[in-house]
PDB file of N, CA and C in Angstrom:
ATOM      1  N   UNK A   1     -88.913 181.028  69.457  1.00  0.00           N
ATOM      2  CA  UNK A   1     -89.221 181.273  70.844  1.00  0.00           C
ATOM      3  C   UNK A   1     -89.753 182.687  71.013  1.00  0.00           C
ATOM      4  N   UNK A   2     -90.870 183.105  71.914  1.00  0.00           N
ATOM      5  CA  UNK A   2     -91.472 184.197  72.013  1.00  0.00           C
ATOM      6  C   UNK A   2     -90.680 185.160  72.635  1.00  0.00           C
ATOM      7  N   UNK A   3     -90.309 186.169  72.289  1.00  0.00           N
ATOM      8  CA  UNK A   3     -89.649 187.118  73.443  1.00  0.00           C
ATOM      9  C   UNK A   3     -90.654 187.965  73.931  1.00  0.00           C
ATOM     10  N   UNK A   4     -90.754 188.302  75.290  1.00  0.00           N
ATOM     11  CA  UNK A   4     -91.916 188.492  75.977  1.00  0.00           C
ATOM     12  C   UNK A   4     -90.944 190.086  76.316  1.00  0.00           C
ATOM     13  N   UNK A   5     -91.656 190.650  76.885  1.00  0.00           N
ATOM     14  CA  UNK A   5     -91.516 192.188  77.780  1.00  0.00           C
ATOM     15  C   UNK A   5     -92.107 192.646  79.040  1.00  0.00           C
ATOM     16  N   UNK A   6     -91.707 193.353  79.770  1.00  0.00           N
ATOM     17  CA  UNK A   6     -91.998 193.794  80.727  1.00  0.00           C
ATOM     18  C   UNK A   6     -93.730 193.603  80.998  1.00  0.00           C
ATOM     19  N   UNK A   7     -94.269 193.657  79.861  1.00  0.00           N
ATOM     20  CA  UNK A   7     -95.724 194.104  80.205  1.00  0.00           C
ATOM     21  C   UNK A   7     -96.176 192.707  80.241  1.00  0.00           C
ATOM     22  N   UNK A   8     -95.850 191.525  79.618  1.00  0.00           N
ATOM     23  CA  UNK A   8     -96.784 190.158  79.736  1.00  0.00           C
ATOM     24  C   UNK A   8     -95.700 189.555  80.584  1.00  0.00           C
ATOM     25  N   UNK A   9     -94.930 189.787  81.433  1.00  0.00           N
ATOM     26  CA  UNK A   9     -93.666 189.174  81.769  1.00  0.00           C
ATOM     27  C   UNK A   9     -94.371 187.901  82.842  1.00  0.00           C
ATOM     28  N   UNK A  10     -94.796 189.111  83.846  1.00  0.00           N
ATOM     29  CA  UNK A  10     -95.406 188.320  85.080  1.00  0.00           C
ATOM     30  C   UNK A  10     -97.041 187.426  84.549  1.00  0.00           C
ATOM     31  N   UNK A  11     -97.117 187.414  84.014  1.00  0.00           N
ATOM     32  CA  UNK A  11     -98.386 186.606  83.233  1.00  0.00           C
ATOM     33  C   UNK A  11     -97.977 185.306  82.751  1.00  0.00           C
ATOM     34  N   UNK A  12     -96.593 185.720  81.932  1.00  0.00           N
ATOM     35  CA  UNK A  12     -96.109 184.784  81.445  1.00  0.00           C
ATOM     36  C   UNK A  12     -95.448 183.426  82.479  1.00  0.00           C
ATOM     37  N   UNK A  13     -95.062 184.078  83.729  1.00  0.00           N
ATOM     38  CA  UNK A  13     -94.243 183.174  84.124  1.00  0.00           C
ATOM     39  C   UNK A  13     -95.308 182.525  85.633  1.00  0.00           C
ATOM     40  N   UNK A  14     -96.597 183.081  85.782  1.00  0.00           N
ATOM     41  CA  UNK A  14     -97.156 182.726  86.990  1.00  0.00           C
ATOM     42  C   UNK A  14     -97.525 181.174  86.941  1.00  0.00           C
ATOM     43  N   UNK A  15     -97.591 180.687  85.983  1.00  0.00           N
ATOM     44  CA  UNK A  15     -98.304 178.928  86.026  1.00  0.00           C
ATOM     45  C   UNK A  15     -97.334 178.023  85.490  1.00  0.00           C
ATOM     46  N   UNK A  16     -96.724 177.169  86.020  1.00  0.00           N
ATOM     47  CA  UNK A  16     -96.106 176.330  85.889  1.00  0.00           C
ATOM     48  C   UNK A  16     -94.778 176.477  85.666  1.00  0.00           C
ATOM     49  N   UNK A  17     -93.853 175.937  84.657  1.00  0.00           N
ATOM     50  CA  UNK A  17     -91.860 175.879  85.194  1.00  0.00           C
ATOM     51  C   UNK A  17     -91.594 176.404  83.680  1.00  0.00           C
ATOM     52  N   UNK A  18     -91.132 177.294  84.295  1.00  0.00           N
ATOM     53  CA  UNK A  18     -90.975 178.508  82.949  1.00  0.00           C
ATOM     54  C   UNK A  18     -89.207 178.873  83.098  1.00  0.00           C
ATOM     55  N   UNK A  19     -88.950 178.875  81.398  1.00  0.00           N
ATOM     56  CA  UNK A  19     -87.385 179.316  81.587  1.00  0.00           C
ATOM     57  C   UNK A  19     -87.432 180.525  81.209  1.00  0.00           C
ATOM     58  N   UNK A  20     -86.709 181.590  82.004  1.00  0.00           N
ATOM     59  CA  UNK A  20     -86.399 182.547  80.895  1.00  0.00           C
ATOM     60  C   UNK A  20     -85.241 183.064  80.388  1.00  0.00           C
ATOM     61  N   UNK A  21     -84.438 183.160  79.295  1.00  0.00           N
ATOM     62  CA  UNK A  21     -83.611 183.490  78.528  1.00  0.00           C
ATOM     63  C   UNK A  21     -83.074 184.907  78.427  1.00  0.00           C
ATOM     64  N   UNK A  22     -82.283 185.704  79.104  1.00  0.00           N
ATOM     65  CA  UNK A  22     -82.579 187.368  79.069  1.00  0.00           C
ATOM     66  C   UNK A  22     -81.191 187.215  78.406  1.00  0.00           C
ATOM     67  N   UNK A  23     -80.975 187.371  76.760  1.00  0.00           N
ATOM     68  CA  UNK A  23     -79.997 188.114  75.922  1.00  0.00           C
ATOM     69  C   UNK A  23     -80.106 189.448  75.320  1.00  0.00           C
ATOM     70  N   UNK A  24     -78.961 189.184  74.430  1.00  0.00           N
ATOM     71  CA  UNK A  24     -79.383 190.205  73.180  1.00  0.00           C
ATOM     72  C   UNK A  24     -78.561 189.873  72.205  1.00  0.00           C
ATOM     73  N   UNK A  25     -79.342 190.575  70.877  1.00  0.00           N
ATOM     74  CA  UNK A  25     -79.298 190.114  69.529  1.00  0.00           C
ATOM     75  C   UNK A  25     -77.665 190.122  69.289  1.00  0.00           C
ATOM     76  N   UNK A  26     -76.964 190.833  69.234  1.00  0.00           N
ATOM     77  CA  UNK A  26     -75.456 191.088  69.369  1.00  0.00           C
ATOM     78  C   UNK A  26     -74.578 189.898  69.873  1.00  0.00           C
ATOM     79  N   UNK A  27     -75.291 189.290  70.836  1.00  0.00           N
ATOM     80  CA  UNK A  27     -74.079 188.828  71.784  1.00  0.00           C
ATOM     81  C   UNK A  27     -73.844 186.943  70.962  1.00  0.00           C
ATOM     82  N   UNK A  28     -72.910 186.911  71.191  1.00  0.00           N
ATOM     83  CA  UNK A  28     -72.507 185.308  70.194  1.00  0.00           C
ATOM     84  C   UNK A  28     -72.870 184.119  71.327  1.00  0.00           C
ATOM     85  N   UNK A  29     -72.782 184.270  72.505  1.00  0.00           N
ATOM     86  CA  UNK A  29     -72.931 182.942  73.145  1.00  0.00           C
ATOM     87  C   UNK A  29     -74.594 183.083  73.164  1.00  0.00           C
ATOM     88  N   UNK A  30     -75.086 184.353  72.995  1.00  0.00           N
ATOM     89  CA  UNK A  30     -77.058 184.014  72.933  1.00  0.00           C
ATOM     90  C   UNK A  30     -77.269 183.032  71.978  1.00  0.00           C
ATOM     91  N   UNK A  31     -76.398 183.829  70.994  1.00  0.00           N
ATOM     92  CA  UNK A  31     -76.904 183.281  69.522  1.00  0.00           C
ATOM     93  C   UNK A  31     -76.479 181.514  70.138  1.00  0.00           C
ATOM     94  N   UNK A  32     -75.528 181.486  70.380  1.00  0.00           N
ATOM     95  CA  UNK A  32     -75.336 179.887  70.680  1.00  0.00           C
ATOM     96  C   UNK A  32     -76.441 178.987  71.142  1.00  0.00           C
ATOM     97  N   UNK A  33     -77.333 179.904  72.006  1.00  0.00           N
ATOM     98  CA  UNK A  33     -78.036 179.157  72.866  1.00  0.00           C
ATOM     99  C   UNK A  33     -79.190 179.202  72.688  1.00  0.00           C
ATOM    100  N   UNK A  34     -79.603 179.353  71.252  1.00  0.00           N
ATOM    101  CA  UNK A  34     -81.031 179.752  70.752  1.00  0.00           C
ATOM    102  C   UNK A  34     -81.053 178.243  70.302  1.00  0.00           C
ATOM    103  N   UNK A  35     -80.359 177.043  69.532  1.00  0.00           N
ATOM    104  CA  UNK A  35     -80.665 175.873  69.691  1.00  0.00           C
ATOM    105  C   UNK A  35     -80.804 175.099  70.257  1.00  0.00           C
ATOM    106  N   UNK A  36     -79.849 175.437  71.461  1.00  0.00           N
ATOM    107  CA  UNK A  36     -79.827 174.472  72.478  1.00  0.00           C
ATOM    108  C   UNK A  36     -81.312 174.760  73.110  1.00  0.00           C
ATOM    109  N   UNK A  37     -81.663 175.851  73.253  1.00  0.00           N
ATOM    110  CA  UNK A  37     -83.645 176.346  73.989  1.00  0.00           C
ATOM    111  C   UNK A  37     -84.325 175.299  72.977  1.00  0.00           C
ATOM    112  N   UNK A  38     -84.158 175.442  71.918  1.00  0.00           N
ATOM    113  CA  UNK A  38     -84.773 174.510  70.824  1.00  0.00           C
ATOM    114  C   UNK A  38     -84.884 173.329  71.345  1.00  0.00           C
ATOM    115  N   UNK A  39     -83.919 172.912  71.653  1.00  0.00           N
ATOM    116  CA  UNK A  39     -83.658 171.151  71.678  1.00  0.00           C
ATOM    117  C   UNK A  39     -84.475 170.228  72.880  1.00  0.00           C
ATOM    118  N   UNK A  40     -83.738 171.793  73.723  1.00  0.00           N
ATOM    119  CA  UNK A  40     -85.012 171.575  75.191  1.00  0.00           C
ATOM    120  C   UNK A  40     -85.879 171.696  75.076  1.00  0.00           C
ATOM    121  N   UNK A  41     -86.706 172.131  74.109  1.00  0.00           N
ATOM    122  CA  UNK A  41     -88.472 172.856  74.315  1.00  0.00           C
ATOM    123  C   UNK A  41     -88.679 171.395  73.222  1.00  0.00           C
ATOM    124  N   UNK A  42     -88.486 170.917  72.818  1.00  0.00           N
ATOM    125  CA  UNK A  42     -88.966 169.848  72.005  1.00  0.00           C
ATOM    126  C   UNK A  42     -88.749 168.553  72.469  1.00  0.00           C
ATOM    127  N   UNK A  43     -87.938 168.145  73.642  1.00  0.00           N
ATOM    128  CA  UNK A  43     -87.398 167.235  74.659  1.00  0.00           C
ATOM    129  C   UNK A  43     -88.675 167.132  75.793  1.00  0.00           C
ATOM    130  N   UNK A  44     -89.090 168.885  76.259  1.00  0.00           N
ATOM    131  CA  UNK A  44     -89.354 168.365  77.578  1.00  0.00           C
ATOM    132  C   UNK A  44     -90.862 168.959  76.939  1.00  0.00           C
ATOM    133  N   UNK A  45     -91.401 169.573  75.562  1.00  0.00           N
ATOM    134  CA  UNK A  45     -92.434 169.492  75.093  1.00  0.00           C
ATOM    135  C   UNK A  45     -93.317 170.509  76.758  1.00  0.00           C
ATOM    136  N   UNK A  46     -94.399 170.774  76.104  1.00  0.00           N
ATOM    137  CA  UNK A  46     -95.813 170.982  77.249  1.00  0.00           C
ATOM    138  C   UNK A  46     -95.379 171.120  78.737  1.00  0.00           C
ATOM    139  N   UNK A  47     -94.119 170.185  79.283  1.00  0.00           N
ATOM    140  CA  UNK A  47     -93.978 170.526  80.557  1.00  0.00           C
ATOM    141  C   UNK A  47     -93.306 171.703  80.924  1.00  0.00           C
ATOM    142  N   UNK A  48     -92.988 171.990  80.252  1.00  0.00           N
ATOM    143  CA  UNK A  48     -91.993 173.704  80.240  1.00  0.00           C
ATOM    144  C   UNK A  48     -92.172 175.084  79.122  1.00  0.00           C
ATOM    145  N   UNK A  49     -92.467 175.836  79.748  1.00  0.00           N
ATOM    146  CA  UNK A  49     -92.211 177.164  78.572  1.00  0.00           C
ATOM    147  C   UNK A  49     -91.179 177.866  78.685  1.00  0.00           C
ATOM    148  N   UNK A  50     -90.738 178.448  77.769  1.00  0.00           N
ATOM    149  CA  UNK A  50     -89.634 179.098  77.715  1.00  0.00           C
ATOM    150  C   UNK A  50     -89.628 180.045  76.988  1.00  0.00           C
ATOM    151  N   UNK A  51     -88.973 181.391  77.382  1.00  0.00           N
ATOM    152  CA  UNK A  51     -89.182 182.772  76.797  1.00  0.00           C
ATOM    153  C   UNK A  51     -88.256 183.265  76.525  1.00  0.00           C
ATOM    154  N   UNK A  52     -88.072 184.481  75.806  1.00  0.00           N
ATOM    155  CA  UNK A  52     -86.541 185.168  75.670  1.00  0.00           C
ATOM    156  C   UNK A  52     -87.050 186.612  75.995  1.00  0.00           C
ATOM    157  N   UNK A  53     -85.911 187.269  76.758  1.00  0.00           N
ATOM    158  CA  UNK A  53     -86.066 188.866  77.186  1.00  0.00           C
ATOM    159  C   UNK A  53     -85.066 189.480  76.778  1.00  0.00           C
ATOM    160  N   UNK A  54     -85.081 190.456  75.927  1.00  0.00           N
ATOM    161  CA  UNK A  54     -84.160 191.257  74.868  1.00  0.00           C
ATOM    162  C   UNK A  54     -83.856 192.481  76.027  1.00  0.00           C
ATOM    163  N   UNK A  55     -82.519 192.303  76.481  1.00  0.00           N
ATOM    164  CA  UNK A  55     -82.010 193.447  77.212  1.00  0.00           C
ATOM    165  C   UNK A  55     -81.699 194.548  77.186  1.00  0.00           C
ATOM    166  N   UNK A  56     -81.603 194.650  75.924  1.00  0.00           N
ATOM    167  CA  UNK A  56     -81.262 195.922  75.294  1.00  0.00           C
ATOM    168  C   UNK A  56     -82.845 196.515  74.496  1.00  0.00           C
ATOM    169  N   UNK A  57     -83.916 195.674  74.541  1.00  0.00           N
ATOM    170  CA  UNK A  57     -84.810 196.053  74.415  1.00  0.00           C
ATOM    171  C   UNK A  57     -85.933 196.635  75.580  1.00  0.00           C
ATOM    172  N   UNK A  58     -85.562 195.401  76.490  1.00  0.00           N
ATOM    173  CA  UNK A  58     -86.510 195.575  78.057  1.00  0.00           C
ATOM    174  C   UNK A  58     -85.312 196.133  79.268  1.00  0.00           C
ATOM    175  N   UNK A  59     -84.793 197.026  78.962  1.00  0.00           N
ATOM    176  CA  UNK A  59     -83.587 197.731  80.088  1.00  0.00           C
ATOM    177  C   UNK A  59     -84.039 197.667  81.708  1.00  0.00           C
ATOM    178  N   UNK A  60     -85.886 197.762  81.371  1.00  0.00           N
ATOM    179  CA  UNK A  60     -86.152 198.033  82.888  1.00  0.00           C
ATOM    180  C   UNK A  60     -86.613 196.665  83.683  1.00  0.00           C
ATOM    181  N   UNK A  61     -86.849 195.678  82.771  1.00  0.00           N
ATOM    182  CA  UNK A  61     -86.976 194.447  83.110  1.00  0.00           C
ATOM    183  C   UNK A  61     -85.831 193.821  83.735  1.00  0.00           C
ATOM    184  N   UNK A  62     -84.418 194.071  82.670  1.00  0.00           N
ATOM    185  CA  UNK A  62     -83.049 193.681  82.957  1.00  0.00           C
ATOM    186  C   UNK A  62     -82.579 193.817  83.959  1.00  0.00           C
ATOM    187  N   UNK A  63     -83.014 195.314  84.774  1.00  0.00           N
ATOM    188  CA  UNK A  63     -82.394 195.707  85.756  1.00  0.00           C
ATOM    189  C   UNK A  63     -83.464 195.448  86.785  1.00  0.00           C
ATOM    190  N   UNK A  64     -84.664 194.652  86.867  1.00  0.00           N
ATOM    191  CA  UNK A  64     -85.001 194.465  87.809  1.00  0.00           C
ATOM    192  C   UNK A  64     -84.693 193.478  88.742  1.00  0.00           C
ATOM    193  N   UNK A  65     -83.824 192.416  87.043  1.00  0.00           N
ATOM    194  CA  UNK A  65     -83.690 190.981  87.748  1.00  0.00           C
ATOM    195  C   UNK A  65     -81.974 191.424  87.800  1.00  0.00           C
ATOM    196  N   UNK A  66     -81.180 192.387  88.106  1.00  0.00           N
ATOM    197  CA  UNK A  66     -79.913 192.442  88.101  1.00  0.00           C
ATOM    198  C   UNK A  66     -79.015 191.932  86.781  1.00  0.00           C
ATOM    199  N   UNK A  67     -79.830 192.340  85.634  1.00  0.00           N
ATOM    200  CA  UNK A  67     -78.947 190.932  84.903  1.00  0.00           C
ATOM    201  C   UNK A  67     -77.380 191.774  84.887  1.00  0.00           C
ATOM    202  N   UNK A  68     -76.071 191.418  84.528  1.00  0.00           N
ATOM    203  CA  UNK A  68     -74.998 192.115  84.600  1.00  0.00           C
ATOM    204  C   UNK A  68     -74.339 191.235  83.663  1.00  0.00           C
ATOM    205  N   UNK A  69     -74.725 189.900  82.880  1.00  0.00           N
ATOM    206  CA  UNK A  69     -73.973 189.161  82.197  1.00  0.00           C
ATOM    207  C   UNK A  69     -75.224 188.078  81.345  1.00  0.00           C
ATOM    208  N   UNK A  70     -74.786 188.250  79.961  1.00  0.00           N
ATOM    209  CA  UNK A  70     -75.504 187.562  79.370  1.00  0.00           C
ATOM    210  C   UNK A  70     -74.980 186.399  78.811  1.00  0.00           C
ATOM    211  N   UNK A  71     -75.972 185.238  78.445  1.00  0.00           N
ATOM    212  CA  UNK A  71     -76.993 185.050  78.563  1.00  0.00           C
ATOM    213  C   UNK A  71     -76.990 184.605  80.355  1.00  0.00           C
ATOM    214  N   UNK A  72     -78.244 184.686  80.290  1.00  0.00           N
ATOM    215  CA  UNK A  72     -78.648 184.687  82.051  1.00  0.00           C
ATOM    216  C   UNK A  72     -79.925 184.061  81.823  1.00  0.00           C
ATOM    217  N   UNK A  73     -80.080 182.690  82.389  1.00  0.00           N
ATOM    218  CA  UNK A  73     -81.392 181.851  82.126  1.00  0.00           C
ATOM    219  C   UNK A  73     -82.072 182.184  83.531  1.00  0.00           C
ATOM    220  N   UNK A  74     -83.033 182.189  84.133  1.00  0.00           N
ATOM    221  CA  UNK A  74     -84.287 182.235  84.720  1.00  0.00           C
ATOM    222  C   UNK A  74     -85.067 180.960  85.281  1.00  0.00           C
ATOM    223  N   UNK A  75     -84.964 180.403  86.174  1.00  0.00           N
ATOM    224  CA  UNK A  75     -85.866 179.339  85.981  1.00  0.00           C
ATOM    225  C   UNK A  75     -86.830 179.691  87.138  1.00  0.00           C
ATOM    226  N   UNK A  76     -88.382 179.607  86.649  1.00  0.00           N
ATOM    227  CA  UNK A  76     -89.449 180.389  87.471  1.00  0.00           C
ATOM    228  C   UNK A  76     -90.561 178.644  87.687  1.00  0.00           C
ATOM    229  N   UNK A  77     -91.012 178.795  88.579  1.00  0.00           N
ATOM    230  CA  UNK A  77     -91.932 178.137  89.230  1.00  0.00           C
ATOM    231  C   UNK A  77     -93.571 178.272  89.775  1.00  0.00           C
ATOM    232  N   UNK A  78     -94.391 178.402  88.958  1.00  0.00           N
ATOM    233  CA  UNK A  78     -95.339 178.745  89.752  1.00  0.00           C
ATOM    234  C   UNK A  78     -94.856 180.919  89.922  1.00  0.00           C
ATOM    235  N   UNK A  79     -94.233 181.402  89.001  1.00  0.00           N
ATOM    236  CA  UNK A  79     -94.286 182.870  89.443  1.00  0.00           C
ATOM    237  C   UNK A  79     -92.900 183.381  90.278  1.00  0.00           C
ATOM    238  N   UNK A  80     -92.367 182.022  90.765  1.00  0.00           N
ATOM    239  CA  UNK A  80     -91.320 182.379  92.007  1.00  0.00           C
ATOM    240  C   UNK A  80     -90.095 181.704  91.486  1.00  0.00           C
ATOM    241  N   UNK A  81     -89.025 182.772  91.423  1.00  0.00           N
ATOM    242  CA  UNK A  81     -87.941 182.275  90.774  1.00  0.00           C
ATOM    243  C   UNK A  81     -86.991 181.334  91.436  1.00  0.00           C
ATOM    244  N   UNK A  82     -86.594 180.397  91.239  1.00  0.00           N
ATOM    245  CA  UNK A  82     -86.053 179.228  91.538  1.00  0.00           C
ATOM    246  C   UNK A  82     -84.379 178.740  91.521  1.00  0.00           C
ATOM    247  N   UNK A  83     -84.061 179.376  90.232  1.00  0.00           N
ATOM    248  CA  UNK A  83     -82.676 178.962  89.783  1.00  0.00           C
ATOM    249  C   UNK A  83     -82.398 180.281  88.962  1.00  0.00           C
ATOM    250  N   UNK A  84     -80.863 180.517  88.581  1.00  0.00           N
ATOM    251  CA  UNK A  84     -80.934 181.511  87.740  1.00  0.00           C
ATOM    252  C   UNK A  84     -79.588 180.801  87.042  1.00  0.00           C
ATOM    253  N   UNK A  85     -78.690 180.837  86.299  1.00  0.00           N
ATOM    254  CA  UNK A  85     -77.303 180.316  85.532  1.00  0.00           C
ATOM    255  C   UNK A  85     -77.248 181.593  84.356  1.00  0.00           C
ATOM    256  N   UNK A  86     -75.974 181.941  84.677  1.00  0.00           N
ATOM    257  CA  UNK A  86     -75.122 182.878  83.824  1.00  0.00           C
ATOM    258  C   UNK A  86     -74.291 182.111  82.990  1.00  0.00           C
ATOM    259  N   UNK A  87     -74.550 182.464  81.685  1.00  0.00           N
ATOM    260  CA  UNK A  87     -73.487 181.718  80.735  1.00  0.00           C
ATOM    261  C   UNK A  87     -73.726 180.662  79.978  1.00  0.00           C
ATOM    262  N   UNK A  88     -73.605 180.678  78.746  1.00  0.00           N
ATOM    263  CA  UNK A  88     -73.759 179.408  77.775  1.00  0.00           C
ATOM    264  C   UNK A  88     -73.557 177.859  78.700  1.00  0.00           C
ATOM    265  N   UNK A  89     -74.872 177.242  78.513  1.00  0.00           N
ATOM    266  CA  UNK A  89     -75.093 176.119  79.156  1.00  0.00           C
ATOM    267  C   UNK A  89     -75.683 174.987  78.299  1.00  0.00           C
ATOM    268  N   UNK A  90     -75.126 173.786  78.309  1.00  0.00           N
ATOM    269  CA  UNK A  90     -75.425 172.737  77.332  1.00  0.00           C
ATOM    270  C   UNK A  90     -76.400 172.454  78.158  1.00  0.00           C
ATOM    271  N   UNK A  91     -77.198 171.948  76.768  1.00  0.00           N
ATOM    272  CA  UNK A  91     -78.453 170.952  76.930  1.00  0.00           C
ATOM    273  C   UNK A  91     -78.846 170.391  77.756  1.00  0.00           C
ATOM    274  N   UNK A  92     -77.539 169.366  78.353  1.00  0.00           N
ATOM    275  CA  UNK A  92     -78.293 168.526  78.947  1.00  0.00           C
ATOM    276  C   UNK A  92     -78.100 168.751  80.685  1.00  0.00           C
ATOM    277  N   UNK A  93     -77.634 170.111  81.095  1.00  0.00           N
ATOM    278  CA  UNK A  93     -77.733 170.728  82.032  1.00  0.00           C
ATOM    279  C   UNK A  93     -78.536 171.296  82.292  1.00  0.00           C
ATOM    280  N   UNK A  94     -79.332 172.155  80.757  1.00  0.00           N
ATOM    281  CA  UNK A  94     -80.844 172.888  80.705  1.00  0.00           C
ATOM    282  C   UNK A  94     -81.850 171.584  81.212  1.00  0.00           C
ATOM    283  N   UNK A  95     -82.065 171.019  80.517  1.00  0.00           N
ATOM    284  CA  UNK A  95     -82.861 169.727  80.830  1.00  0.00           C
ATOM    285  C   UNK A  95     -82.652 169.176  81.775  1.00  0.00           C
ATOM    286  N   UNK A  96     -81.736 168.918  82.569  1.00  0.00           N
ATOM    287  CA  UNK A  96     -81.711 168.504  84.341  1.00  0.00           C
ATOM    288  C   UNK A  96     -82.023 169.545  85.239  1.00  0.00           C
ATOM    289  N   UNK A  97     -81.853 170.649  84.972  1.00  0.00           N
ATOM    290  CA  UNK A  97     -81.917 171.687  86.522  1.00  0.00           C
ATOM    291  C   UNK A  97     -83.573 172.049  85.868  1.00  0.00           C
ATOM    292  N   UNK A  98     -84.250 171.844  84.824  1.00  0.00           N
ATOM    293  CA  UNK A  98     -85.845 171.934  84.679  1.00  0.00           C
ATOM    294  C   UNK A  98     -86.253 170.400  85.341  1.00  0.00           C
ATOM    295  N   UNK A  99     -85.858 169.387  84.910  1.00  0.00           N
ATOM    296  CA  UNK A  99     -86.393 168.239  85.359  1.00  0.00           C
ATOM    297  C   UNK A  99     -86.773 168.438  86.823  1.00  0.00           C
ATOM    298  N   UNK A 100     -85.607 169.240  87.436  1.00  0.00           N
ATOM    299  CA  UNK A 100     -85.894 169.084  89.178  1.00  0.00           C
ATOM    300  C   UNK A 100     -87.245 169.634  89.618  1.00  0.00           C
ATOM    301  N   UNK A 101     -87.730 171.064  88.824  1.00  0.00           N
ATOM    302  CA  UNK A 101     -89.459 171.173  88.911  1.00  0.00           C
ATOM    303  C   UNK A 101     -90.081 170.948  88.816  1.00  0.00           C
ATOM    304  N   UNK A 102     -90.083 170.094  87.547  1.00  0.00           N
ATOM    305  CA  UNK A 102     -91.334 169.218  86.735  1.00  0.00           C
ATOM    306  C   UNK A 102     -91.669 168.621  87.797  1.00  0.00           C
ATOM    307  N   UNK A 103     -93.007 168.469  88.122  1.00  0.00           N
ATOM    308  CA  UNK A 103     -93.936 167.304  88.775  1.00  0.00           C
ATOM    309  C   UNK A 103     -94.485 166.554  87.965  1.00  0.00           C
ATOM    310  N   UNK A 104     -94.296 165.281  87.736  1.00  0.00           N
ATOM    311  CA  UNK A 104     -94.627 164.393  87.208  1.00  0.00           C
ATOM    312  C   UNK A 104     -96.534 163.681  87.105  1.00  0.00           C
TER     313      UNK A 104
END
């Protein structure tokens, strides 16, 4: 999965239903949730992108979106953020709260 930065951030997330992932390398429930992004990005394929933002790398990104607890998923729309979930989240919760954007 690409980890993006401050500088392609808003590029990245302006067209279509974008997740984003804001951890860091350290933390054990990220690491948890680097397969489960897997499982989803190969499930819901082309209709979704999904990114990772290294907090301890992008500090000023982190603190724009308040993060205060990791992992902290993102769910963006068209540019405009939609949903946000704090905390290791199974699969098939990732894959329902994206389904609700997808336009078919």
């Amino acid at each position: 999965m690409e980890i993006i930065t401050e500088k392609d951030f808003d590029e990245k997330i302006k067209k279509g239903v974008v997740l984003v992932d804001f951890f860091a390398t350290w933390c054990g429930p990220c690491r948890m949730m680097v397969p489960i992004l897997e499982e989803v990005k190969q499930e819901l394929e082309d209709k979704v992108e999904i990114y990772k933002v290294d907090v301890d790398e992008d500090v000023k990104l982190a603190r724009k979106f308040g993060i205060m607890s990791i992992p902290s998923l993102y769910i963006f729309v068209d540019g405009e953020m939609k949903e946000k979930h704090i905390g290791l989240w199974s699969k098939n919760d990732v894959v329902e709260a994206l389904k609700k954007h997808i336009s078919d």
